[in-house]
N, C-alpha and C. Protein backbone atom coordinates (compact mmCIF):
# COMPACT_ATOMS: atom_id res chain seq x y z
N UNK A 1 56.65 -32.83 16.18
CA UNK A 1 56.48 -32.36 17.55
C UNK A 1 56.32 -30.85 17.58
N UNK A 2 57.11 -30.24 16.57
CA UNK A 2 57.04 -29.02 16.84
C UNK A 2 55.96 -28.30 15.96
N UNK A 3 54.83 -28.49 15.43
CA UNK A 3 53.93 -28.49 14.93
C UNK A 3 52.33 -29.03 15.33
N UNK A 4 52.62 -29.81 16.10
CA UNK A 4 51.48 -30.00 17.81
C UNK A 4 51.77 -28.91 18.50
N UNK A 5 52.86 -28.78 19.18
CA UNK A 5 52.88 -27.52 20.52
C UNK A 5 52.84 -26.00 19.53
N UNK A 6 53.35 -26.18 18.12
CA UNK A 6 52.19 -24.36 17.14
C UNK A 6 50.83 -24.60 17.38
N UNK A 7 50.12 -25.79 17.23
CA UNK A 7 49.01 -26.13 17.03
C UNK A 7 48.21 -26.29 18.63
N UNK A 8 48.92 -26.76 19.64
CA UNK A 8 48.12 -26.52 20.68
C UNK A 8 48.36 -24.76 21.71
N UNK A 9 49.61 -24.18 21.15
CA UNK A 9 49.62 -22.82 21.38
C UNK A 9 48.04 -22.00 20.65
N UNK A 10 48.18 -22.16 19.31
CA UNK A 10 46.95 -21.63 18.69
C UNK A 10 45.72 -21.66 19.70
N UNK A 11 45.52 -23.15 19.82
CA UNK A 11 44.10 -23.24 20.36
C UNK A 11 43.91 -23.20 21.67
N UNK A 12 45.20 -23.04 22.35
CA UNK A 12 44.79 -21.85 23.94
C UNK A 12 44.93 -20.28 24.11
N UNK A 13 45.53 -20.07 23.07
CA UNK A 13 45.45 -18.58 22.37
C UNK A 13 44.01 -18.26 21.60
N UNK A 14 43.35 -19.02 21.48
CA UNK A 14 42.20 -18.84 20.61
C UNK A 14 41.13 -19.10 22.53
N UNK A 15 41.22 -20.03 22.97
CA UNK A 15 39.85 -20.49 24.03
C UNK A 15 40.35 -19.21 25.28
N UNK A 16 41.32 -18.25 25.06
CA UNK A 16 41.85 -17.29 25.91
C UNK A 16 41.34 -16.24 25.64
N UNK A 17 41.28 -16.25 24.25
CA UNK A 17 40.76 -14.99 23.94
C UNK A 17 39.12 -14.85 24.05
N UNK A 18 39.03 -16.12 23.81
CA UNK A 18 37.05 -15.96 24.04
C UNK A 18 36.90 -15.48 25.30
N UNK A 19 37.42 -16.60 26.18
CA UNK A 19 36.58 -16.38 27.52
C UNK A 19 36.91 -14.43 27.89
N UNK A 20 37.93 -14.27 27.56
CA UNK A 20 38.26 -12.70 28.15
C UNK A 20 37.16 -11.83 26.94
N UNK A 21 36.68 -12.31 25.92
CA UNK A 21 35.74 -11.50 25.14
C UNK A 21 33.83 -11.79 26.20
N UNK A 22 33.93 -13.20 26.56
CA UNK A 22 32.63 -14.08 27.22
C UNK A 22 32.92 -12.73 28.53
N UNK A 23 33.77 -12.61 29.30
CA UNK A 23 33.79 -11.98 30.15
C UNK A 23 33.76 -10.34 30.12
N UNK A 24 34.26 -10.01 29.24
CA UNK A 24 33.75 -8.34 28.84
C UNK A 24 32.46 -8.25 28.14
N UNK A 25 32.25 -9.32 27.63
CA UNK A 25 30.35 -8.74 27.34
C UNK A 25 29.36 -9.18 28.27
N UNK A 26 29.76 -9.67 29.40
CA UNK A 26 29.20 -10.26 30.98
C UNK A 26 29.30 -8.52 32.00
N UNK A 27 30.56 -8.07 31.45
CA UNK A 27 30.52 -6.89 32.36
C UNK A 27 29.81 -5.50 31.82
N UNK A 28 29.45 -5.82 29.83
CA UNK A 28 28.84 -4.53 29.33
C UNK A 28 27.42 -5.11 29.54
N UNK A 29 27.04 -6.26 29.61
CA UNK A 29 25.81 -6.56 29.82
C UNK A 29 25.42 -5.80 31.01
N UNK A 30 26.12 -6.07 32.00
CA UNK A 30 25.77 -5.36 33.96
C UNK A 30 25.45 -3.65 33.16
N UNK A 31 26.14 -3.56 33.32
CA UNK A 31 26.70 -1.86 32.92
C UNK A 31 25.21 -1.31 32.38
N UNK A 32 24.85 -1.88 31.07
CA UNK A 32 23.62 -1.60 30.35
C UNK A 32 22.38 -2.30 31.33
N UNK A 33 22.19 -2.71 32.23
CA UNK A 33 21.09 -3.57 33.13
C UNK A 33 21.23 -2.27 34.20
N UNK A 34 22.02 -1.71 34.36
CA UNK A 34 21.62 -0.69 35.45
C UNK A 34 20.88 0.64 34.49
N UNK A 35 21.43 0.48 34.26
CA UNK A 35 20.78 1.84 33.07
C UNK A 35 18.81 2.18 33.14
N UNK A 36 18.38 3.15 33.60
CA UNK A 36 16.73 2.75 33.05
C UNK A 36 16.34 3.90 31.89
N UNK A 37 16.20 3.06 30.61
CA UNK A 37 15.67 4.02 29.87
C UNK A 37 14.53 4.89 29.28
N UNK A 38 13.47 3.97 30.01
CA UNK A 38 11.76 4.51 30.11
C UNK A 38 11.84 5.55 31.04
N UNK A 39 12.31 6.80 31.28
CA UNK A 39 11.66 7.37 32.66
C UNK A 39 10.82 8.27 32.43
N UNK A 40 9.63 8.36 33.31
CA UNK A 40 8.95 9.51 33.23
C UNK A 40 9.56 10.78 33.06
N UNK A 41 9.12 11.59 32.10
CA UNK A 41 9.04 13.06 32.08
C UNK A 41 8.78 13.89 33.05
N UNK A 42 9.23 15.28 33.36
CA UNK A 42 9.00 15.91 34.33
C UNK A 42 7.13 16.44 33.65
N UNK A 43 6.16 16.82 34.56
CA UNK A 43 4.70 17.15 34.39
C UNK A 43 4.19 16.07 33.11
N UNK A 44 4.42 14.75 32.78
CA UNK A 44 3.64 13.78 31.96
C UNK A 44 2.68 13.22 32.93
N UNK A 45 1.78 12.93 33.23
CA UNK A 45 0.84 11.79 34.34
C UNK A 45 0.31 10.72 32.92
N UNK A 46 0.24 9.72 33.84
CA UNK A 46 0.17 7.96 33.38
C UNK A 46 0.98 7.47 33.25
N UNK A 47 1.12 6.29 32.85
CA UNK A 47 1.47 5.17 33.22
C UNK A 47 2.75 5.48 31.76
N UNK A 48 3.74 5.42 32.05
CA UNK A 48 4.99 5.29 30.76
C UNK A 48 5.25 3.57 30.37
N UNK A 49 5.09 3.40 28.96
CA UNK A 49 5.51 2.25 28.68
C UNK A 49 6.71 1.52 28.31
N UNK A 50 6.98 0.62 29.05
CA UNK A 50 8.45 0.18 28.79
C UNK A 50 9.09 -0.06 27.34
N UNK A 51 10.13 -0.02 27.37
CA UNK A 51 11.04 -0.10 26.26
C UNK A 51 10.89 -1.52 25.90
N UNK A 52 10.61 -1.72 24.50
CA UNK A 52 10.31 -3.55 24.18
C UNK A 52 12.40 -3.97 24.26
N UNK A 53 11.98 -5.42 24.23
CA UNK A 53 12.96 -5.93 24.46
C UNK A 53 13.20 -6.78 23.25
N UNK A 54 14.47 -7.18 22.78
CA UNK A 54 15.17 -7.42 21.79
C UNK A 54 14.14 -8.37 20.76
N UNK A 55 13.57 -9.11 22.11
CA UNK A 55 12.64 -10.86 21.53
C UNK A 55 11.63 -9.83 21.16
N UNK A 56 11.06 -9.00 21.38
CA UNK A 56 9.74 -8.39 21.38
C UNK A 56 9.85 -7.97 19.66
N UNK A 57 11.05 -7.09 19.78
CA UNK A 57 11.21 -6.18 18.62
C UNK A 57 10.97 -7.02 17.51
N UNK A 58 12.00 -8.06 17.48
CA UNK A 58 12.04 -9.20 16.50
C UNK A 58 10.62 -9.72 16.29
N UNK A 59 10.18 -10.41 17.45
CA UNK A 59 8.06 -11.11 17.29
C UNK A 59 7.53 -9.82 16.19
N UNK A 60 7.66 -8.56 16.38
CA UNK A 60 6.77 -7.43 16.27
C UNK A 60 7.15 -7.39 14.87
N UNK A 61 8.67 -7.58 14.27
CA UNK A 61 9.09 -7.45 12.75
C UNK A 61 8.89 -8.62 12.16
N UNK A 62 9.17 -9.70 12.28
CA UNK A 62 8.48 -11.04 11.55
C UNK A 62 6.62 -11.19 11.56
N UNK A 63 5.80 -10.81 12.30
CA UNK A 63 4.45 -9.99 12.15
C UNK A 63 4.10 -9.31 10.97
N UNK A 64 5.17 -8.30 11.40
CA UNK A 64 4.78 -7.26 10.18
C UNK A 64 5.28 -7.62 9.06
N UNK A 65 6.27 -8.17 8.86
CA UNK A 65 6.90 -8.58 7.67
C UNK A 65 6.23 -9.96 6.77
N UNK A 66 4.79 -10.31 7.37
CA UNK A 66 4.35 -11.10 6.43
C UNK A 66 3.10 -10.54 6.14
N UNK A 67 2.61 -9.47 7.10
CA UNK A 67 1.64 -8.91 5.85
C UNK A 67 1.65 -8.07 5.29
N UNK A 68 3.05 -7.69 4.49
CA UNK A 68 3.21 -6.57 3.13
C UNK A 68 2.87 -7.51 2.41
């Protein structure tokens, strides 16, 4: 008996700690979504191109990485 309730302490000590980790990278996610990191320069004219995004970067390195 007393080796179930170590064993079910563990594993709500363990699904406790996720969600409070699931929930602080929910709030650094916001944090970094307000952020804009493309901005125009002061006296640049045209069009500034956005910052690629994570999927992009990755498509763009598996590309390149098969024709060395």
């Amino acid at each position: 008996m007393n080796a179930f309730l170590t064993v079910t302490a563990f594993i709500f000590l363990i699904a406790a700690a996720a969600y409070v980790i699931h929930r602080l990278n929910i709030q650094h996610a916001d944090r970094i979504a307000v952020h804009r990191y493309s901005t125009a320069r002061p006296g640049r004219r045209g069009r500034v191109s956005p910052t690629p995004t994570a999927g992009e970067r990755r498509e763009h390195h598996s590309r390149t990485a098969h024709h060395r």
